[in-house]
C-alpha atoms as a PDB file:
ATOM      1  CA  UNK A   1      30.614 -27.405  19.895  1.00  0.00           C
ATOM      2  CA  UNK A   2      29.407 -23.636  20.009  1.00  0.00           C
ATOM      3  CA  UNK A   3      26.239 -22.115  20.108  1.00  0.00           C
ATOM      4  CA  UNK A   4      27.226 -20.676  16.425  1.00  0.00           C
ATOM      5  CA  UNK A   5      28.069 -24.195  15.227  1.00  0.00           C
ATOM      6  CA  UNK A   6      24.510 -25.962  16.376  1.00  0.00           C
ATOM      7  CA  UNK A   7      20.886 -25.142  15.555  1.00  0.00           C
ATOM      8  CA  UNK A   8      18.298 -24.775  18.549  1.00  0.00           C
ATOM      9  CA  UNK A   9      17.351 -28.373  16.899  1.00  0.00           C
ATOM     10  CA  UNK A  10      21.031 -29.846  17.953  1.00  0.00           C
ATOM     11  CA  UNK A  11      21.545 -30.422  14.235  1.00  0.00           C
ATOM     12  CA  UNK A  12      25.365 -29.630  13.500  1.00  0.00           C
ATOM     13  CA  UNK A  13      25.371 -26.154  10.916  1.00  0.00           C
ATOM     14  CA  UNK A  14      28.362 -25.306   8.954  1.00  0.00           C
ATOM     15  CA  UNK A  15      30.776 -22.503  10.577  1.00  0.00           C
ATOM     16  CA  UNK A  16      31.056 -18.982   8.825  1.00  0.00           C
ATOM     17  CA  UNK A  17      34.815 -20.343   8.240  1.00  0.00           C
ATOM     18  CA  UNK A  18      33.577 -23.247   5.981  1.00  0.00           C
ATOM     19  CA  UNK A  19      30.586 -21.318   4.524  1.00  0.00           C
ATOM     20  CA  UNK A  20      32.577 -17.758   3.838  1.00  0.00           C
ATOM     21  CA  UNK A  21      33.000 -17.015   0.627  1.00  0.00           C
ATOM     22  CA  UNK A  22      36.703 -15.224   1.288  1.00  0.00           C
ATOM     23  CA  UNK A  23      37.604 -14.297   4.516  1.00  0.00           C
ATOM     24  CA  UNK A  24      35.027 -11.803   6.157  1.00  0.00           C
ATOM     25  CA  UNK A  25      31.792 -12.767   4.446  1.00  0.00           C
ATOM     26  CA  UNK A  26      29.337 -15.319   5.515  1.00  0.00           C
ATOM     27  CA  UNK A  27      26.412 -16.610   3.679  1.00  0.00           C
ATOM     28  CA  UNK A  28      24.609 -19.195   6.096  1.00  0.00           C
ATOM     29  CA  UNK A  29      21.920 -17.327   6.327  1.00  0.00           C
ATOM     30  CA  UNK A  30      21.985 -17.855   9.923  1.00  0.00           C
ATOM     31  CA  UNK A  31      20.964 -14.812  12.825  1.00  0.00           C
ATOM     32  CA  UNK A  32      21.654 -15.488  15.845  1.00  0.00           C
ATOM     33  CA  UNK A  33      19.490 -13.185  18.435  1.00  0.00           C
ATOM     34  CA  UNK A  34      21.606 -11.939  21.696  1.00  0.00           C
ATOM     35  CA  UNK A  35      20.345 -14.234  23.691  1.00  0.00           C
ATOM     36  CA  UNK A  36      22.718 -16.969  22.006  1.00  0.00           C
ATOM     37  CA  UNK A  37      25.376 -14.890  22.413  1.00  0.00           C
ATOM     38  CA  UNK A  38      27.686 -13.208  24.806  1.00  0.00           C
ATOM     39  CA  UNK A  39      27.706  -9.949  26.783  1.00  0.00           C
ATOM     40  CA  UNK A  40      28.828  -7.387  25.388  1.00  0.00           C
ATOM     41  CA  UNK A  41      30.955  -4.887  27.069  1.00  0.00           C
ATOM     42  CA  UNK A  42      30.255  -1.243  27.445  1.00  0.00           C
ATOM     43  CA  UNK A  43      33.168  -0.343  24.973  1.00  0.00           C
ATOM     44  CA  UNK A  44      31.936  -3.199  22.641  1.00  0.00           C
ATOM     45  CA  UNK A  45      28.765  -1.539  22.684  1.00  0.00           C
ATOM     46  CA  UNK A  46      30.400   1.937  21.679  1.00  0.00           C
ATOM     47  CA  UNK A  47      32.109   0.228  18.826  1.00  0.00           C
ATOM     48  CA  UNK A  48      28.623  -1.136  17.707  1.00  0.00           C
ATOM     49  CA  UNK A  49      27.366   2.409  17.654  1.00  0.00           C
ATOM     50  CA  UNK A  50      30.660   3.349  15.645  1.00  0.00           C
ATOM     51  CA  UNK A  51      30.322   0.264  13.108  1.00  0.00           C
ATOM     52  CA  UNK A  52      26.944   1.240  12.898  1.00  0.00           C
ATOM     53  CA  UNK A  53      27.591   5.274  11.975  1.00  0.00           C
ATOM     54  CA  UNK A  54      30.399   3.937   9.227  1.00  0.00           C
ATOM     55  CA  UNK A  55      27.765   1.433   7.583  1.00  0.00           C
ATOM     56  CA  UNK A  56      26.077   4.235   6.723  1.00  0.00           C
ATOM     57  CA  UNK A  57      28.374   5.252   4.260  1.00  0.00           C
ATOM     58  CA  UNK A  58      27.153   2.206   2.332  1.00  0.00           C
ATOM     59  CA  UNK A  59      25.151   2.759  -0.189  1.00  0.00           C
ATOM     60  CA  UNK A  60      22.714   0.669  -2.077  1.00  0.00           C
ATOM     61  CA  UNK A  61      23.624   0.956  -5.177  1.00  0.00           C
ATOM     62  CA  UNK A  62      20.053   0.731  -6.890  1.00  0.00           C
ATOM     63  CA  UNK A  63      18.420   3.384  -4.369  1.00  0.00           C
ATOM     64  CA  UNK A  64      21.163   5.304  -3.783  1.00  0.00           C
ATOM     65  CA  UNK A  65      20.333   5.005   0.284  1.00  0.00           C
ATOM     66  CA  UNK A  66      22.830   3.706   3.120  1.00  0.00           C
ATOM     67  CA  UNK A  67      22.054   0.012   4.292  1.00  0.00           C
ATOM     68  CA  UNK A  68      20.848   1.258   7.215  1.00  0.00           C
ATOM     69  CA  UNK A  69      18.204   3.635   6.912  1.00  0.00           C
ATOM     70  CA  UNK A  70      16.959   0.831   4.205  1.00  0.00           C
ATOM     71  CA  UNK A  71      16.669  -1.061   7.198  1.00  0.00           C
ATOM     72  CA  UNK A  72      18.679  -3.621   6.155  1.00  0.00           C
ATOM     73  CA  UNK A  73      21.545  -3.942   8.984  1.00  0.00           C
ATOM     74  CA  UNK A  74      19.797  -6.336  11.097  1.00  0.00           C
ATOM     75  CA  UNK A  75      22.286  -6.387  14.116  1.00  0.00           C
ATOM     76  CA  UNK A  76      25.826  -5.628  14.816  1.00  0.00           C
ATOM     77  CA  UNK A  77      28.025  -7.329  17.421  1.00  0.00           C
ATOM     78  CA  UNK A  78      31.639  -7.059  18.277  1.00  0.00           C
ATOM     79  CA  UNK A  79      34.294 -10.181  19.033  1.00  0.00           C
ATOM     80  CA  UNK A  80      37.758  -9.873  20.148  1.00  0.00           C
ATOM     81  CA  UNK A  81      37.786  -6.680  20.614  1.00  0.00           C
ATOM     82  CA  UNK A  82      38.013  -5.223  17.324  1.00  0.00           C
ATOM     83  CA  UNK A  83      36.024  -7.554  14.983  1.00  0.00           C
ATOM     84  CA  UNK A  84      32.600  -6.558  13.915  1.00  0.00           C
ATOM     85  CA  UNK A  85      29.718  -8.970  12.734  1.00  0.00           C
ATOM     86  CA  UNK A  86      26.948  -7.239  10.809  1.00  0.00           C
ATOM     87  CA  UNK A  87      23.864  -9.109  10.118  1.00  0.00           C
ATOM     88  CA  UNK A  88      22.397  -7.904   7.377  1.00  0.00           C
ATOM     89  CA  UNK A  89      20.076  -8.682   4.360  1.00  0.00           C
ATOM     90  CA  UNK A  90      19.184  -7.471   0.833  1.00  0.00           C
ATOM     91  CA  UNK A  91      16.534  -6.130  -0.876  1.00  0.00           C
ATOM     92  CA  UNK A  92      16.475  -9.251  -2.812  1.00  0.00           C
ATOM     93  CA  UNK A  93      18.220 -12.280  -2.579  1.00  0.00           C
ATOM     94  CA  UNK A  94      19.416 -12.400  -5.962  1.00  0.00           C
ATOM     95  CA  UNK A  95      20.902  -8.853  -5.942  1.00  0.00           C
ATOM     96  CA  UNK A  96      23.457  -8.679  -8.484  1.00  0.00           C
ATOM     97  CA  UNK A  97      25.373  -5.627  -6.812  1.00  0.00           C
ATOM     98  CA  UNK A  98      26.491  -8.148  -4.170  1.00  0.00           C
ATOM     99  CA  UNK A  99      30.097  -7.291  -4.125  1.00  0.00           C
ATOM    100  CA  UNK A 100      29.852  -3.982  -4.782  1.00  0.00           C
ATOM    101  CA  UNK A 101      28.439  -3.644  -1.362  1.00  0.00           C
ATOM    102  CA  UNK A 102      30.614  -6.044   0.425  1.00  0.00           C
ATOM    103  CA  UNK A 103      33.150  -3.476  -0.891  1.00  0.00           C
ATOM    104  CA  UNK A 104      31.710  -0.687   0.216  1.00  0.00           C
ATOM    105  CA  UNK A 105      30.976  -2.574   3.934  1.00  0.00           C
ATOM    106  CA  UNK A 106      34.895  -3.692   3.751  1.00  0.00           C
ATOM    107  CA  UNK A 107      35.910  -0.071   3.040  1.00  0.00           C
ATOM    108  CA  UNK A 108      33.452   1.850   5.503  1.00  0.00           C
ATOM    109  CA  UNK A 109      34.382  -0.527   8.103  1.00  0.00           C
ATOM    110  CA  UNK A 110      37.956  -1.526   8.229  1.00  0.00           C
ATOM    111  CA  UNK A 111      39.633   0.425   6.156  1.00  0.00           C
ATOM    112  CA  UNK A 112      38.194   3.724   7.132  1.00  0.00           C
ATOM    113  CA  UNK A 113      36.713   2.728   9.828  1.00  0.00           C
ATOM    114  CA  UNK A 114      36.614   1.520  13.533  1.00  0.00           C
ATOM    115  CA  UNK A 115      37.683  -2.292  13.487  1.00  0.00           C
ATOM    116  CA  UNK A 116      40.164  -4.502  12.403  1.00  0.00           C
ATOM    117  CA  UNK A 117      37.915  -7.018  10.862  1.00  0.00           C
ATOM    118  CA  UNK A 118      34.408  -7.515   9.269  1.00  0.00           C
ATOM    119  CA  UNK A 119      32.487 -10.421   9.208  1.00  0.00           C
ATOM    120  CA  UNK A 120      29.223 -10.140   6.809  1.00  0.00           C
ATOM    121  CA  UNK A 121      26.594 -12.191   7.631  1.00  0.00           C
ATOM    122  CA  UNK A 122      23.461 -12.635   4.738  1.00  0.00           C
ATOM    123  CA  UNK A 123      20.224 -13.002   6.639  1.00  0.00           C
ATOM    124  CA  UNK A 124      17.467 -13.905   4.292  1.00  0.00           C
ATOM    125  CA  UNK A 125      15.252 -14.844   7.412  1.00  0.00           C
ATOM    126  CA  UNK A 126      13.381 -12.751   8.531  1.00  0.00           C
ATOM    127  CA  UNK A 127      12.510 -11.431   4.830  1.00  0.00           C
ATOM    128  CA  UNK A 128      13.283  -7.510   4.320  1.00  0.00           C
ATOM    129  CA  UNK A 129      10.267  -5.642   3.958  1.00  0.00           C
ATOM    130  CA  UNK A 130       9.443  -1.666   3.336  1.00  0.00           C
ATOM    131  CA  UNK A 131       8.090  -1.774   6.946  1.00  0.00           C
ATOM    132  CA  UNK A 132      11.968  -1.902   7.771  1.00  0.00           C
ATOM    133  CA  UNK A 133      12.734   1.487   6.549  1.00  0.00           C
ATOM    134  CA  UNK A 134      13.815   4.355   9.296  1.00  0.00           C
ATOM    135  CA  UNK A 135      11.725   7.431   9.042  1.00  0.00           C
ATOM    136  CA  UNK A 136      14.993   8.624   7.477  1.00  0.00           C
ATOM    137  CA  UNK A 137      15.027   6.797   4.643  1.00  0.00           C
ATOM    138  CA  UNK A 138      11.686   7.036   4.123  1.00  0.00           C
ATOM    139  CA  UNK A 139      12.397  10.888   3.269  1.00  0.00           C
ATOM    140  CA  UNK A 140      14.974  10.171   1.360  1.00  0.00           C
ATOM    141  CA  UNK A 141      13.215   7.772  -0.581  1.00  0.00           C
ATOM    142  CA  UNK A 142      10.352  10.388  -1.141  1.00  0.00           C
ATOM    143  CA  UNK A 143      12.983  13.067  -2.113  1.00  0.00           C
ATOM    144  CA  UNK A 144      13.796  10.428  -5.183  1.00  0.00           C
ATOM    145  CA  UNK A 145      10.312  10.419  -6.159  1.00  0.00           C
ATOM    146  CA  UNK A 146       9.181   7.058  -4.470  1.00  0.00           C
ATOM    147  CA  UNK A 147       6.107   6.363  -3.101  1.00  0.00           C
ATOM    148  CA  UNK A 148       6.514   5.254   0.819  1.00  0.00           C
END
């Protein structure tokens, strides 16, 4: 068994396969720090940096700010070569604009972007909080009138 199939407890937890949704999305909740991981190699590492740059052509659709400068692209890491895993969490949990950015992740990603695959992982733990906002999006927050 994998260090993505057990808990730190030994308890057996389902595989993104059995837990996705489709084929690329995940919803376990689970986030795995790089320490439970493997290396990643310098050009793995570039691609992070490029997966990262296209995810900020997602936008949340309430805010009308990218996922990242929202702060809520928790971690990116790269399989296989070409296969991207964003952690990442919501706003709220019961966000009804879901798909919309799935779609959006899909699109900025594969389709227009670096990698052959995406893998979405929901995080709801840790919680997001305002405190996760780049100074970035902070501005841009401000520049729609909210209070940050």
């Amino acid at each position: 068994m994998t260090d993505a199939t057990q808990q730190q407890s030994g308890e057996d937890v389902a595989t993104d396969a059995e837990t996705a949704q489709d084929d690329t999305m995940s919803y376990n909740g689970e986030f795995r720090p790089a320490a439970d991981r493997t290396e990643q190699s310098p050009e793995d590492l570039e691609l992070a940096a490029d997966v990262e740059e296209a995810m900020r052509d997602v936008v949340d659709p309430e805010l009308g700010i990218n996922v990242v400068d929202l702060g809520l692209v928790y971690d990116i890491w790269i399989h296989d070569g070409k296969t991207a895993r964003v952690d990442m969490t919501l706003t709220s949990a019961a966000c009804p604009l879901t798909d919309m950015i799935e779609d959006q992740a899909h699109s900025a990603v594969v389709d227009d972007g670096p990698c052959d695959e995406l893998e979405l992982n929901w995080v709801w733990m840790p919680p997001w909080g305002p405190e996760k906002i780049t100074d970035d999006g902070r501005e841009q927050l401000r520049a729609l009138g909210f209070t940050i």
